[in-house]
Protein backbone atom coordinates (compact mmCIF):
# COMPACT_ATOMS: atom_id res chain seq x y z
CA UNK A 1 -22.79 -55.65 -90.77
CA UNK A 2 -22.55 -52.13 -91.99
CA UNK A 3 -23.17 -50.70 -95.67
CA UNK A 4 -21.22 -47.85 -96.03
CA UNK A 5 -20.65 -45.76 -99.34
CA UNK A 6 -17.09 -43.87 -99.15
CA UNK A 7 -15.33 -41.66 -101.66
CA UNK A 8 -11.78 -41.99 -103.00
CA UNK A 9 -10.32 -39.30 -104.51
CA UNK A 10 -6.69 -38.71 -105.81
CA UNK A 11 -4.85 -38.53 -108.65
CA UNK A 12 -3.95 -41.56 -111.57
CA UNK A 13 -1.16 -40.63 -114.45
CA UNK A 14 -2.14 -36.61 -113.80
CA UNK A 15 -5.80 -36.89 -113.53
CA UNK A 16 -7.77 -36.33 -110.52
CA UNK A 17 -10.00 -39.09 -109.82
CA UNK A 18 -13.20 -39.38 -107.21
CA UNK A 19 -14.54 -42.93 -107.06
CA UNK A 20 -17.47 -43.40 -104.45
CA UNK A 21 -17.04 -47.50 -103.27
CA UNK A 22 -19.78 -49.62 -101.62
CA UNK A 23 -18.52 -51.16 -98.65
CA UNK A 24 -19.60 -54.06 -96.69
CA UNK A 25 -18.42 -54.66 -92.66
CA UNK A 26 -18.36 -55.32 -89.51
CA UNK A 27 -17.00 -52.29 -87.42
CA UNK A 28 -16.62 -54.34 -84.25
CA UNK A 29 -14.07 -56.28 -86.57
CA UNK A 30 -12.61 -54.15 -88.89
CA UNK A 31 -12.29 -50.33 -89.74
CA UNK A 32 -13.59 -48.52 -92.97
CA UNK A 33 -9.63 -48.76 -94.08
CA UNK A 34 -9.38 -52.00 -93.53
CA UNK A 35 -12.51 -52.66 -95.59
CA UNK A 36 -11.42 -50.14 -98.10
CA UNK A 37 -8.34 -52.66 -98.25
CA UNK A 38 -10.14 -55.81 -98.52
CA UNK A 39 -12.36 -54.47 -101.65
CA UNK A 40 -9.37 -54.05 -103.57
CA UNK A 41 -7.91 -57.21 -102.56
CA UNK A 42 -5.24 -55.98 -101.28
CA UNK A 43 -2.89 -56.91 -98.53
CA UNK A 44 -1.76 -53.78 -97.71
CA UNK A 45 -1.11 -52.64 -94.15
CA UNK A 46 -3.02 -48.72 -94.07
CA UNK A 47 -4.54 -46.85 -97.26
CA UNK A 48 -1.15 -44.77 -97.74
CA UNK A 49 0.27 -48.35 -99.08
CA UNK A 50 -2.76 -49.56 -100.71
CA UNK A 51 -2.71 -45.77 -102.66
CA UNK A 52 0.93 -46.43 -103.89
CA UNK A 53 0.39 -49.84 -104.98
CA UNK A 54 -2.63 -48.68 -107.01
CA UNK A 55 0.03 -45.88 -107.99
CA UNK A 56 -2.79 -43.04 -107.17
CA UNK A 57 -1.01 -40.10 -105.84
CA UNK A 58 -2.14 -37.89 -103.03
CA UNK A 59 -4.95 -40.04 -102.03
CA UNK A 60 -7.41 -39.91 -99.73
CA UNK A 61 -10.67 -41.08 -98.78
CA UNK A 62 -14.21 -39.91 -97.49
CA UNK A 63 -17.63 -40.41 -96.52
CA UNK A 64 -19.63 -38.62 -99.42
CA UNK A 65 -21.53 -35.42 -98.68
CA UNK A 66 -24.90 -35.83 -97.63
CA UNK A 67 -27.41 -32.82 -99.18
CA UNK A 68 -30.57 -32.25 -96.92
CA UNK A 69 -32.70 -30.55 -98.64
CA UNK A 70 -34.72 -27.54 -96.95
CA UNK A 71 -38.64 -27.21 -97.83
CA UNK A 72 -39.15 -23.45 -97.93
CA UNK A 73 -42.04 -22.03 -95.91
């Protein structure tokens, strides 16, 4: 099992939206869309359909930036 944090962002009724979601899986059984699918209990077939029953418009989603940070010397 994998925990993996991933960002959705879009937009809902005109308002851009960016919603970071805790995911739980197995890759060798399922891929991070799939899992995004199953957290919102949805039985959609690919993210596209699970964004347009959700009714979030130009959707998308990512892994979140990861900020090193640099000790100066």
């Amino acid at each position: 099992m994998v925990n993996e944090t991933v960002v959705i962002e879009g937009s809902i009724s005109g308002m851009k939206f960016s919603k970071p979601i805790r995911l739980q899986f197995d890759p060798n059984l399922e891929s991070v869309e799939e899992a995004i699918i199953r957290f919102y209990f949805s039985e959609a077939t690919s993210f596209e359909e699970l964004a347009s029953e959700r009714g979030w418009r130009n959707a998308d989603w990512t892994f979140p930036l990861v900020q090193e940070s640099v000790a100066a010397m």
